[in-house]
C-alpha atoms as a PDB file:
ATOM      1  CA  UNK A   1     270.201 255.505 188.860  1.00  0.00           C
ATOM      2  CA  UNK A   2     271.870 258.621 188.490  1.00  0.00           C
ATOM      3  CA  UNK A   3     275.526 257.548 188.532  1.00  0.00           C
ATOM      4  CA  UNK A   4     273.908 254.767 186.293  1.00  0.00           C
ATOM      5  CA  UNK A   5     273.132 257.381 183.981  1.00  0.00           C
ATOM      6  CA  UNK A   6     276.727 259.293 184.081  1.00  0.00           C
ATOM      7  CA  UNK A   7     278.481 256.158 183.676  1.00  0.00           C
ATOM      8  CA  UNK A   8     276.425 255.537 180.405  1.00  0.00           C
ATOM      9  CA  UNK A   9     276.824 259.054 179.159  1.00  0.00           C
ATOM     10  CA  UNK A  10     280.533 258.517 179.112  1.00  0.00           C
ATOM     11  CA  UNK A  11     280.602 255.141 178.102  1.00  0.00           C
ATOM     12  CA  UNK A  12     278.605 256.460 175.191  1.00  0.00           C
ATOM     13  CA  UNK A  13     280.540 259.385 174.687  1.00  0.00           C
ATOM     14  CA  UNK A  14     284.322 257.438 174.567  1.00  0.00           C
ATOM     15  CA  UNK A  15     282.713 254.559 172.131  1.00  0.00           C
ATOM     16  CA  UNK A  16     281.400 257.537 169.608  1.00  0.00           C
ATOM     17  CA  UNK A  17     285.112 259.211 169.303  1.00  0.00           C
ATOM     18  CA  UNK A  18     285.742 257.732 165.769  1.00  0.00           C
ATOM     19  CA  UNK A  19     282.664 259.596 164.763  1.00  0.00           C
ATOM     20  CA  UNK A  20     283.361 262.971 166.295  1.00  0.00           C
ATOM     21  CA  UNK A  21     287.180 263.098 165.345  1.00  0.00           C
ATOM     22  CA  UNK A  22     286.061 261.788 161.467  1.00  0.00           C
ATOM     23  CA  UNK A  23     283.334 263.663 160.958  1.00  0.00           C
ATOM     24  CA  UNK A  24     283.209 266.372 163.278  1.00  0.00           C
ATOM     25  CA  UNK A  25     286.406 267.632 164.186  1.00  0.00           C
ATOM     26  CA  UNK A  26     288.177 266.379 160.986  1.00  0.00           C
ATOM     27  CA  UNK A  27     291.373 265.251 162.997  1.00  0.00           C
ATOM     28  CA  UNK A  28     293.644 262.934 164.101  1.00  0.00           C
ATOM     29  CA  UNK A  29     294.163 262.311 167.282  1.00  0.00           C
ATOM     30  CA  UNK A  30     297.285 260.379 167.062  1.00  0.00           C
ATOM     31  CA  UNK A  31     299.090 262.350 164.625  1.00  0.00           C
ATOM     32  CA  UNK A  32     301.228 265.404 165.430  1.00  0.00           C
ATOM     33  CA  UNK A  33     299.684 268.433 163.937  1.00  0.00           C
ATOM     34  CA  UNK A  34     302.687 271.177 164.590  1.00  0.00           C
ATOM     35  CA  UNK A  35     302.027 273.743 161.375  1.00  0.00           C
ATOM     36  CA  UNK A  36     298.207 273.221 160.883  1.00  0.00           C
ATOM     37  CA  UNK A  37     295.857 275.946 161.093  1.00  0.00           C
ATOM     38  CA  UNK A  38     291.988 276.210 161.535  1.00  0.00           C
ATOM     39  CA  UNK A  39     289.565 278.860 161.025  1.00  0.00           C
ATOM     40  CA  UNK A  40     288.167 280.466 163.871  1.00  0.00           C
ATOM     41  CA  UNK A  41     285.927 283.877 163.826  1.00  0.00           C
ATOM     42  CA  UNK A  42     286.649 284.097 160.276  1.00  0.00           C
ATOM     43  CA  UNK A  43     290.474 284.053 160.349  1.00  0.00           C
ATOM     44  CA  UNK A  44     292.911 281.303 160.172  1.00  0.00           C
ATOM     45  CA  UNK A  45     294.731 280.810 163.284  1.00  0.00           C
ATOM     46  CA  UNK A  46     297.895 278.561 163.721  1.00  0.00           C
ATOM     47  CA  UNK A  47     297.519 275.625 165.581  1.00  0.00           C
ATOM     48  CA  UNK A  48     300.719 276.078 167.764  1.00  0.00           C
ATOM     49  CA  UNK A  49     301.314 279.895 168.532  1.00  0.00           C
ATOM     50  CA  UNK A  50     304.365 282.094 168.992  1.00  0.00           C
ATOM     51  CA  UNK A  51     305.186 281.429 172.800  1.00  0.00           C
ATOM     52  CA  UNK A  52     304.430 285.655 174.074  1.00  0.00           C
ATOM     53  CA  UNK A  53     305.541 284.768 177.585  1.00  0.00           C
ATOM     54  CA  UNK A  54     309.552 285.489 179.162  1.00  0.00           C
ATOM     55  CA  UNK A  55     311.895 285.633 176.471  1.00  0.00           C
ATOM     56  CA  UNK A  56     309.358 284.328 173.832  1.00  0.00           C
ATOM     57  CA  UNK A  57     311.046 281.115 173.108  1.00  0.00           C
ATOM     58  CA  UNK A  58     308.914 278.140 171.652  1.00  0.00           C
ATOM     59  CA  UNK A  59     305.732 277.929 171.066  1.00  0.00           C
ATOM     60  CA  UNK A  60     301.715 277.550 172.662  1.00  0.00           C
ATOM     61  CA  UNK A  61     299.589 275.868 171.809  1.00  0.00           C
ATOM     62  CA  UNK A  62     295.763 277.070 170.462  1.00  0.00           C
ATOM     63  CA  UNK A  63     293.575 277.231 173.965  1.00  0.00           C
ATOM     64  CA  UNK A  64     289.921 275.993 174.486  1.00  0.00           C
ATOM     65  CA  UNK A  65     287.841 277.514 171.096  1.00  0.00           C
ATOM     66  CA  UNK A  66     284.801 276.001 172.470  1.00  0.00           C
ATOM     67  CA  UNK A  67     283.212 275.520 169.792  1.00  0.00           C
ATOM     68  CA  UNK A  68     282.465 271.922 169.728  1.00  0.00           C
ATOM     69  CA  UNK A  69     283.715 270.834 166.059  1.00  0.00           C
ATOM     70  CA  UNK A  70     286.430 272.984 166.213  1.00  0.00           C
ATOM     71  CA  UNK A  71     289.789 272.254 169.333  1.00  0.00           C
ATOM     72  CA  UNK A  72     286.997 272.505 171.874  1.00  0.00           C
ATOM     73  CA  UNK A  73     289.307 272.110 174.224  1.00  0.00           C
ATOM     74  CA  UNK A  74     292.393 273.423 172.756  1.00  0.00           C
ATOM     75  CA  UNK A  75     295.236 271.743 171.926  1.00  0.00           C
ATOM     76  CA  UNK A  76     298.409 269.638 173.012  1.00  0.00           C
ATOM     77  CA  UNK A  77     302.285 270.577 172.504  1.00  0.00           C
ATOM     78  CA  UNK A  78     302.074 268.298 169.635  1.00  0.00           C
ATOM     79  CA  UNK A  79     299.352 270.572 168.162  1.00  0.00           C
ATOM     80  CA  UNK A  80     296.529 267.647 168.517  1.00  0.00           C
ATOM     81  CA  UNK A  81     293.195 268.000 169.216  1.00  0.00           C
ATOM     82  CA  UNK A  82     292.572 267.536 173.248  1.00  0.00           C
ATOM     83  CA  UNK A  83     288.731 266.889 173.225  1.00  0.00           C
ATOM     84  CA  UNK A  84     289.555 263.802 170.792  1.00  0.00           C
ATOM     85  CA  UNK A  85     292.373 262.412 172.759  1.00  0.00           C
ATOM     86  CA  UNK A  86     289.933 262.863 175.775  1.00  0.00           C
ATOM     87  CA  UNK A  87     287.076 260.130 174.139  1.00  0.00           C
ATOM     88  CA  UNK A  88     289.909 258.116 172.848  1.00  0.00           C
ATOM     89  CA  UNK A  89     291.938 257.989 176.198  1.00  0.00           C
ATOM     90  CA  UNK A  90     288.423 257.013 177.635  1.00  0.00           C
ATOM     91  CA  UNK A  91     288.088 254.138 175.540  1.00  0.00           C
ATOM     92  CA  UNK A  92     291.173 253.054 176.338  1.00  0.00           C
ATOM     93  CA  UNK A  93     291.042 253.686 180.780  1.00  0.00           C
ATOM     94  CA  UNK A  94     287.738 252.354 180.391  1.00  0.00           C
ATOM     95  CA  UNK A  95     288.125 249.150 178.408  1.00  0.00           C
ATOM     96  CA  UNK A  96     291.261 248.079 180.522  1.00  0.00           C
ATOM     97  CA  UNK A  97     289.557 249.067 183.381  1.00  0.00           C
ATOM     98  CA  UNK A  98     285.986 246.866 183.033  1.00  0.00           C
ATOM     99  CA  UNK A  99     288.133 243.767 181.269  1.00  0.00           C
ATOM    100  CA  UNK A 100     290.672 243.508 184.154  1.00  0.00           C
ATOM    101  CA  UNK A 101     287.811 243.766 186.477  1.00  0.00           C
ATOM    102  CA  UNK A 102     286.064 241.290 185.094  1.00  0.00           C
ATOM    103  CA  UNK A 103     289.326 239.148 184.909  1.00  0.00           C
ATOM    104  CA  UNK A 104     289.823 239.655 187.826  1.00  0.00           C
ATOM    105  CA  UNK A 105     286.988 238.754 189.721  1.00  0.00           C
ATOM    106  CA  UNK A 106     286.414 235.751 187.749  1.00  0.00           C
ATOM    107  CA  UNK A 107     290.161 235.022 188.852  1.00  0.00           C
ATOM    108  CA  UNK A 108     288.749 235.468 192.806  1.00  0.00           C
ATOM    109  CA  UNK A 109     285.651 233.924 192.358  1.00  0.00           C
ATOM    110  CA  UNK A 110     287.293 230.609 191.154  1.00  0.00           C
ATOM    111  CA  UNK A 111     290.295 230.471 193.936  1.00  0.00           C
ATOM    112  CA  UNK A 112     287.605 231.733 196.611  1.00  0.00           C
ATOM    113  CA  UNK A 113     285.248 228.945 195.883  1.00  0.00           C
ATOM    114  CA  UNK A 114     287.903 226.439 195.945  1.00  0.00           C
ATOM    115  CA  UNK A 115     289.919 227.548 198.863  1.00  0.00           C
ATOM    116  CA  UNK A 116     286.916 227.943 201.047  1.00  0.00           C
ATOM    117  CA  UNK A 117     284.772 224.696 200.273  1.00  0.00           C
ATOM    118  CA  UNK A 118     288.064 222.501 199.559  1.00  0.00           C
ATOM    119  CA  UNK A 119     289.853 223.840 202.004  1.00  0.00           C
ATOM    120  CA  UNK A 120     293.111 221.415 203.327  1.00  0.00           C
ATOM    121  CA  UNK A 121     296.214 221.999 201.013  1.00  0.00           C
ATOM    122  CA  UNK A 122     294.272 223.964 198.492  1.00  0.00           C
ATOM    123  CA  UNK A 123     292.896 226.939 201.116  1.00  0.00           C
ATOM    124  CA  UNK A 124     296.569 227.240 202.441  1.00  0.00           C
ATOM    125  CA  UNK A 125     297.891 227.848 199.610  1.00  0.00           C
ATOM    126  CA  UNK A 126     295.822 230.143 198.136  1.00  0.00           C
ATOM    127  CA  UNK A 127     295.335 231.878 201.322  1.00  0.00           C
ATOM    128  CA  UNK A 128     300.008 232.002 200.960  1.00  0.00           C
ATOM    129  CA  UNK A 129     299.503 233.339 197.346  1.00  0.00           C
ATOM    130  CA  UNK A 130     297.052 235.824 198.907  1.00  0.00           C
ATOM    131  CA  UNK A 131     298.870 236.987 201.812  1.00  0.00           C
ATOM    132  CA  UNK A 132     302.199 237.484 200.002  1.00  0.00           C
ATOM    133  CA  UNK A 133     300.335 239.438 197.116  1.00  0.00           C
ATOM    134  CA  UNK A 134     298.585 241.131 200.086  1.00  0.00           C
ATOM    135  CA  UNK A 135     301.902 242.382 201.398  1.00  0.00           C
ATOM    136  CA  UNK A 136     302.695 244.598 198.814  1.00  0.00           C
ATOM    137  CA  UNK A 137     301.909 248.231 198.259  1.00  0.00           C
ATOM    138  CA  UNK A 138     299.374 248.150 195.613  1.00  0.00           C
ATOM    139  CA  UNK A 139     300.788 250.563 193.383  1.00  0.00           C
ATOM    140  CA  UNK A 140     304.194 249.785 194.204  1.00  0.00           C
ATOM    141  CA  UNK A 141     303.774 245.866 193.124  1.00  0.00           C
ATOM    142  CA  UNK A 142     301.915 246.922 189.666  1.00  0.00           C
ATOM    143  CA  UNK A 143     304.761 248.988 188.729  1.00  0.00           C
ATOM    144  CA  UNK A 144     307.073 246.783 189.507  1.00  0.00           C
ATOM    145  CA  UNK A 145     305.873 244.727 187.444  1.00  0.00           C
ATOM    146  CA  UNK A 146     304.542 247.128 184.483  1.00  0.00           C
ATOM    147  CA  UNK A 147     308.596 248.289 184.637  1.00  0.00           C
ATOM    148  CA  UNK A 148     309.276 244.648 183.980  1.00  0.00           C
ATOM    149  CA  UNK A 149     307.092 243.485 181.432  1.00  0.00           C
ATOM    150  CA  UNK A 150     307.363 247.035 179.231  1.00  0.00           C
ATOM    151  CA  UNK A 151     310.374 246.182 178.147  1.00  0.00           C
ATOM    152  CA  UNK A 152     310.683 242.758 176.779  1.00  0.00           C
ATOM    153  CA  UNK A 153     306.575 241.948 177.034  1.00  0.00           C
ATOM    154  CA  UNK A 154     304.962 238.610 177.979  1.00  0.00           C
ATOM    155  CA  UNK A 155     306.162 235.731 177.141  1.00  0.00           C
ATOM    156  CA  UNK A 156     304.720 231.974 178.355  1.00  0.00           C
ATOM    157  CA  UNK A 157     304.924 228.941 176.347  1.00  0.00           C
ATOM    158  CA  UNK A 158     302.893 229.795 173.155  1.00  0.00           C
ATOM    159  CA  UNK A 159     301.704 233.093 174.745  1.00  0.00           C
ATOM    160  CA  UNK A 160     303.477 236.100 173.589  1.00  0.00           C
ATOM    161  CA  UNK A 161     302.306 239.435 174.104  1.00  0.00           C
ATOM    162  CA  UNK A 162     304.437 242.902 172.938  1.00  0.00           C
ATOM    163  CA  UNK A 163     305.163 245.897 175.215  1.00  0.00           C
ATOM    164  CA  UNK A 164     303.047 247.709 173.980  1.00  0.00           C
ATOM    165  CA  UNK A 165     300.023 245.912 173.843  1.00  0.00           C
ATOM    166  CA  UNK A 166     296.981 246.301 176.136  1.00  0.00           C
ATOM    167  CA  UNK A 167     296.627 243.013 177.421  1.00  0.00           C
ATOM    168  CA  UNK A 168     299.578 243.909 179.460  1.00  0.00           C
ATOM    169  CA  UNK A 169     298.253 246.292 181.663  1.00  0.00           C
ATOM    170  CA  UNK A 170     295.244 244.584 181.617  1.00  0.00           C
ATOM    171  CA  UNK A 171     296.608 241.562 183.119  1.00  0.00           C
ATOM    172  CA  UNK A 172     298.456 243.180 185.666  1.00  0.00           C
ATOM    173  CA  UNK A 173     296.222 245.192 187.083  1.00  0.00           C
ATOM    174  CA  UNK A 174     293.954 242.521 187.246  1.00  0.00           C
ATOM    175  CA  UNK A 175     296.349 240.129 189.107  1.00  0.00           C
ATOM    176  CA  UNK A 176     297.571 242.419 191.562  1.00  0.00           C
ATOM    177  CA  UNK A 177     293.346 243.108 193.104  1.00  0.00           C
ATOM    178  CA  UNK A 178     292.610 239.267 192.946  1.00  0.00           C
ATOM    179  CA  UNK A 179     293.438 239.443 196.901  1.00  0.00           C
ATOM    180  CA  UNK A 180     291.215 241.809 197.686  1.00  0.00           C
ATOM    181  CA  UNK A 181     288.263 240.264 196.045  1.00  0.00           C
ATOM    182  CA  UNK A 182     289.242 236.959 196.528  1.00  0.00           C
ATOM    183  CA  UNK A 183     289.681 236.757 200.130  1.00  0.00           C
ATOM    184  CA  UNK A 184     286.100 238.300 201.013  1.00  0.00           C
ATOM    185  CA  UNK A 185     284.734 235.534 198.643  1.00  0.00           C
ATOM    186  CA  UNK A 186     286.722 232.865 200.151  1.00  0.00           C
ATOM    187  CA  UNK A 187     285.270 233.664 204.427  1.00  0.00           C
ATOM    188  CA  UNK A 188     281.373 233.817 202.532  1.00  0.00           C
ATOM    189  CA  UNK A 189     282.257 230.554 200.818  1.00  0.00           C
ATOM    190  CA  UNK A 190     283.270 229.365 204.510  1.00  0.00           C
ATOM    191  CA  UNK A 191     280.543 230.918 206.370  1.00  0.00           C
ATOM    192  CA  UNK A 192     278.177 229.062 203.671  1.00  0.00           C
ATOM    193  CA  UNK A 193     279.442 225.626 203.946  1.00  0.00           C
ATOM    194  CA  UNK A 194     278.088 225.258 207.231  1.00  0.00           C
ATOM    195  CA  UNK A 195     274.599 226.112 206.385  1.00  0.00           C
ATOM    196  CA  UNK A 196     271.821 223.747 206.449  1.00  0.00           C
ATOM    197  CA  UNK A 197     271.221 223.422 202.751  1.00  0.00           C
ATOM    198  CA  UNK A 198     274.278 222.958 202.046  1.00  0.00           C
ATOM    199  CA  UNK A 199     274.969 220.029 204.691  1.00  0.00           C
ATOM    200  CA  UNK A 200     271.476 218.504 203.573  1.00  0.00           C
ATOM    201  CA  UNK A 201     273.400 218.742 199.644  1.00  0.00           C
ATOM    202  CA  UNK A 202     276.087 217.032 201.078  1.00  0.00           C
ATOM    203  CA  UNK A 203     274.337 214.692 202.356  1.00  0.00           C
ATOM    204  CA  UNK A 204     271.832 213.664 200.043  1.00  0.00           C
ATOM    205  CA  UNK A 205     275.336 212.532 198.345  1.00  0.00           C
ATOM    206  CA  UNK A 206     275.531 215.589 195.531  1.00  0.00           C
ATOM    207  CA  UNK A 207     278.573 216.128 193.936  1.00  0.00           C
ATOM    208  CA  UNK A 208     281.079 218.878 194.628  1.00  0.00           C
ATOM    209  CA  UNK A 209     280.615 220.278 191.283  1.00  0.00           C
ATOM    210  CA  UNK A 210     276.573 220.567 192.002  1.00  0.00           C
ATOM    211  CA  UNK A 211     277.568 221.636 195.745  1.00  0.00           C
ATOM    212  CA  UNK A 212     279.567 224.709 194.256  1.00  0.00           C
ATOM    213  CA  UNK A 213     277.529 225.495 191.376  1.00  0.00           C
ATOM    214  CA  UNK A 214     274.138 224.883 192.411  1.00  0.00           C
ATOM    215  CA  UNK A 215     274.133 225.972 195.838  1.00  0.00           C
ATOM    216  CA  UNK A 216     277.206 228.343 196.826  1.00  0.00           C
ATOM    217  CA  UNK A 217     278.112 230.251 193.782  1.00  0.00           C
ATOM    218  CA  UNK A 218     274.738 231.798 193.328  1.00  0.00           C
ATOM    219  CA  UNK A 219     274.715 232.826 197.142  1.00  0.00           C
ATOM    220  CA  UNK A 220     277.964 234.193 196.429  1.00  0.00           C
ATOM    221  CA  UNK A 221     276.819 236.119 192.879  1.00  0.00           C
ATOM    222  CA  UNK A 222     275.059 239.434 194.635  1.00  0.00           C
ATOM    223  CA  UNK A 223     278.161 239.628 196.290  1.00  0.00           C
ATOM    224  CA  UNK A 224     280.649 239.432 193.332  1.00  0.00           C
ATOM    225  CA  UNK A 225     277.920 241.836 191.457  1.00  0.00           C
ATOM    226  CA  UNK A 226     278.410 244.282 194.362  1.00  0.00           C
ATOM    227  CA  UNK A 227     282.435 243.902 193.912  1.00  0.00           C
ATOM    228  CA  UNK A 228     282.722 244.562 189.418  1.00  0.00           C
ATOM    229  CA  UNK A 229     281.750 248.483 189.490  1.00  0.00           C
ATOM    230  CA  UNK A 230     283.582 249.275 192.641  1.00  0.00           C
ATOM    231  CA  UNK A 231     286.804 247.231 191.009  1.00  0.00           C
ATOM    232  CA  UNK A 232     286.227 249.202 187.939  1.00  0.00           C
ATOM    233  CA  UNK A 233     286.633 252.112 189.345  1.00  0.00           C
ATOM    234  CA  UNK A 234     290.180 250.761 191.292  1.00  0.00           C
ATOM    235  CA  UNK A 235     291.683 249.932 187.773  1.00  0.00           C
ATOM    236  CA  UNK A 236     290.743 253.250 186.353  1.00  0.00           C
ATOM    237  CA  UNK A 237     292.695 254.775 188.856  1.00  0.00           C
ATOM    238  CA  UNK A 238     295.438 252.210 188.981  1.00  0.00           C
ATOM    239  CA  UNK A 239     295.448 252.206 184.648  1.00  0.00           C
ATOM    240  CA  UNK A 240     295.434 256.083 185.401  1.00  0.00           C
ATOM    241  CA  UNK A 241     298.588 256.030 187.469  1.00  0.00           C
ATOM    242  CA  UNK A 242     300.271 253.897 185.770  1.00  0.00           C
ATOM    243  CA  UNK A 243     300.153 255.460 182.280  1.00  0.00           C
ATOM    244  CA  UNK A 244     300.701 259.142 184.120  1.00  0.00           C
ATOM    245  CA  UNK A 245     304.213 257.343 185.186  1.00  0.00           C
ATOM    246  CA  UNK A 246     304.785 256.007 180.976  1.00  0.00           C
ATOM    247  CA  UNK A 247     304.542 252.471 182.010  1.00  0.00           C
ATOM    248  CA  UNK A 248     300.705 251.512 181.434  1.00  0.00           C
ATOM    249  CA  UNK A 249     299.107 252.419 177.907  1.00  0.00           C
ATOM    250  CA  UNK A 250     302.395 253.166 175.148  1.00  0.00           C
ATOM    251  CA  UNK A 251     301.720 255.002 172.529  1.00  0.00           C
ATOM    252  CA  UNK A 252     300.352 255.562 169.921  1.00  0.00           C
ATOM    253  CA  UNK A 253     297.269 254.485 172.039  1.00  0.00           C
ATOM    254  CA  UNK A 254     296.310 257.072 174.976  1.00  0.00           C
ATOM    255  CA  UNK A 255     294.425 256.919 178.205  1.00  0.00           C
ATOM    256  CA  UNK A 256     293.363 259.790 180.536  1.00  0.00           C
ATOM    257  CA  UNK A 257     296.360 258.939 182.471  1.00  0.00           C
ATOM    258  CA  UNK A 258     298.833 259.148 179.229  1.00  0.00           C
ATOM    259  CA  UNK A 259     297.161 262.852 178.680  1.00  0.00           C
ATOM    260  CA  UNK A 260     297.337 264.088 182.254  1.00  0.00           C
ATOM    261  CA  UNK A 261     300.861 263.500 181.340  1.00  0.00           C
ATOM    262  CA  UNK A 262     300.763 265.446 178.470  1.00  0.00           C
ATOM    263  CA  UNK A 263     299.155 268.380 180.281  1.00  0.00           C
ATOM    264  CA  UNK A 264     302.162 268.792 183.109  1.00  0.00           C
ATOM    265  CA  UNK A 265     304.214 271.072 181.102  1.00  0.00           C
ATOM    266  CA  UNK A 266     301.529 272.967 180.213  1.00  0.00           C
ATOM    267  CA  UNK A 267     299.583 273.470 183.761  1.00  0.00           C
ATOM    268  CA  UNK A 268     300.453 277.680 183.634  1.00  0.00           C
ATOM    269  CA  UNK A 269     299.290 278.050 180.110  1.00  0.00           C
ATOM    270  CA  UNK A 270     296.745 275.640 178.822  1.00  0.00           C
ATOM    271  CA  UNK A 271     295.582 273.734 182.057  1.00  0.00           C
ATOM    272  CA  UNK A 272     292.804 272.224 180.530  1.00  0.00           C
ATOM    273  CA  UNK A 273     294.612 269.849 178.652  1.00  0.00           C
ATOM    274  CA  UNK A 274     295.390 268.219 182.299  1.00  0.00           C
ATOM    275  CA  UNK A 275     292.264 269.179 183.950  1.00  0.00           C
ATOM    276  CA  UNK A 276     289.812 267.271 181.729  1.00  0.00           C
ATOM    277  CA  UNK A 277     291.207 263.439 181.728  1.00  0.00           C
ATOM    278  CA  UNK A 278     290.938 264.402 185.704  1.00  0.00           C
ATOM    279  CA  UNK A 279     287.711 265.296 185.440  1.00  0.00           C
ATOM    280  CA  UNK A 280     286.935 262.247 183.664  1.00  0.00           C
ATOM    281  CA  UNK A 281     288.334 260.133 185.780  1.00  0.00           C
ATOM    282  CA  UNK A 282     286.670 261.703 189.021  1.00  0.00           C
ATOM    283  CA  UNK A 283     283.386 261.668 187.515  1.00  0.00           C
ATOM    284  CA  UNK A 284     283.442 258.361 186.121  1.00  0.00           C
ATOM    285  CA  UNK A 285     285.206 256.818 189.297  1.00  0.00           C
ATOM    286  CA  UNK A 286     282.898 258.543 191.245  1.00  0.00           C
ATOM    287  CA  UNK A 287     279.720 257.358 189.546  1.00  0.00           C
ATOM    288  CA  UNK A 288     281.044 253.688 189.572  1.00  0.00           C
ATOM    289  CA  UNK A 289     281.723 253.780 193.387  1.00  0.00           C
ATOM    290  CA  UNK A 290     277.856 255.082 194.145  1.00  0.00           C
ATOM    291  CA  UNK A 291     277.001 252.839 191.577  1.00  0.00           C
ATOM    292  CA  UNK A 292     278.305 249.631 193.510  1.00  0.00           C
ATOM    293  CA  UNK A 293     277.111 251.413 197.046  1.00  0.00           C
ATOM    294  CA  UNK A 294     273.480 251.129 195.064  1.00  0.00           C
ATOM    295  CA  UNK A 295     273.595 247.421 193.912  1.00  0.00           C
ATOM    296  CA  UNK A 296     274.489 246.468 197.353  1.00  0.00           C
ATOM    297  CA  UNK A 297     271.536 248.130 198.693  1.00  0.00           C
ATOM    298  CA  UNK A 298     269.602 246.383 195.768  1.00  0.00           C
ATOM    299  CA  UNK A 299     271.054 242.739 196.568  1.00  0.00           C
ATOM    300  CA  UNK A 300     271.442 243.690 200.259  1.00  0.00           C
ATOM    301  CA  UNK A 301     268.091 245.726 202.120  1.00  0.00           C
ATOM    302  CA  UNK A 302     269.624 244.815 205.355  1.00  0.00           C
ATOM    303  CA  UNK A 303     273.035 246.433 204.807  1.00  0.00           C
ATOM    304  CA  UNK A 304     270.495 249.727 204.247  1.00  0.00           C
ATOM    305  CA  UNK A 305     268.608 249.174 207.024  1.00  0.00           C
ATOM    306  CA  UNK A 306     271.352 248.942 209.014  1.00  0.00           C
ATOM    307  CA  UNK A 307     272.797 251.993 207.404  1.00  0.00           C
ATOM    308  CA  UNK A 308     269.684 254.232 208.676  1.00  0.00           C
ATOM    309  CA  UNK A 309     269.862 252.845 212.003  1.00  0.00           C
END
């Protein structure tokens, strides 16, 4: 309940940006702000600062005012405001993250099912599919394929999508974790089959549609319930690492990952605009991952039991 509870306090906290950065903050988080000032103690103070460090080239910019309505947590090298980048980049890691989750294990559930009931032609080939997505490095596979698609999009038949949309890295990270959801699925579906009520289904003449829908998928539901926060959490990280390297989220949207980036060059002097969307994504990860450890213990007492033993 408690990682319930931090994963709805950030949830809430990403979907409210519009209203902090509008009326709040008064900014724009996706618009360079390189000669605006604010007031702070009763002064006005430029956003980006005379660099006072080495030869005193360039400039720095404003650190963490923490005050909440004003750069709470300082801001960028393009002189924007890091706390509203932070709930917008959340809004962003977190939508691609729960959609390709759910894509994706809707994607598993439907070639598990088949592949393990049907087996024959159709289990060998999805089990080929599986093994040869299987093979790759995770991470290595989705940018190989983010590389590919950045640059001249999606295109299928009547289905176009641009570079830069979010669908893109929504789709791919969703693809490339189908395996690892759908195999587990597919050895329950197997393991299921031979049970009594389902023989007696088959029996008593059913269909395969009733068979599947009726009597395996909803033995197989705790289990894909168990699977959606803990794959969440994945595609955070994969989204994550994926805009860090410039080929998930383009802007001008931004994810955690896009203002980790951000942050590198300024690590010795304003940290915090790294150290946050890390933060973020540890907590939120985190909370997902004892999240899913909890449902299974809800759907599962044995697994618990077994746990204390």
């Amino acid at each position: 309940m408690a990682a319930l509870g931090v994963v709805l306090f950030v949830v809430t906290a990403c979907l409210l940006a519009p209203v902090y950065a509008h009326d709040l903050a008064h900014v724009d988080a996706f618009t360079s702000n390189l000669n605006g000032t604010i007031r702070l103690n009763g002064r006005t103070v430029s956003v980006l600062q005379a660099n006072t460090q080495g030869l005193g080239f360039g400039v720095t910019p404003i650190g963490p005012t923490w005050h909440f309505t004003n750069y709470f947590l300082g801001a960028d090298n393009q002189g924007r405001d890091v706390f509203a980048r932070l709930l917008y980049g959340g809004r962003a890691t977190l939508l691609i993250g729960s959609t390709s989750a759910i894509i994706c294990c809707l994607v598993a559930t439907v070639l598990g099912l088949a592949a393990g009931y049907f087996g024959g032609v159709i289990d060998w080939v999805v089990s080929r599919v599986f093994d040869i997505v299987w093979a790759f490095p995770i991470y290595l596979l989705a940018i190989s394929l983010s590389v590919i698609l950045l640059t001249s999009g999606l295109n299928i038949g009547p289905l176009h999508i641009g570079a830069g949309s979010l669908l893109l890295p929504i789709l791919i990270i969703a693809m490339v974790f189908v395996p690892y959801v759908g195999r587990p699925l597919r050895g329950i579906v197997l393991s299921l089959k031979e049970r009594e009520f389902v023989q007696a289904a088959i029996g008593s003449g059913a269909s395969d549609w009733h068979i599947i829908t009726k009597e395996i998928l909803p033995n197989v539901a705790p289990t894909i319930i168990v699977f959606l926060p803990l794959m969440v959490a994945f595609n955070m990280l994969t989204e994550s690492a994926l805009s860090f390297l410039s080929i998930g989220v383009q802007p001008p949207n931004a994810s955690w990952g896009t203002i980790i980036n951000d942050g590198l060059g300024l690590l010795y002097t304003r940290p915090w605009v790294a150290i946050a969307p890390g933060i973020g994504i540890v907590l939120t990860a985190g909370a997902l991952n004892v999240l899913g450890d909890g449902v299974r213990d809800a759907f599962d007492p044995k697994a618990r039991l077994r746990g204390s033993i």
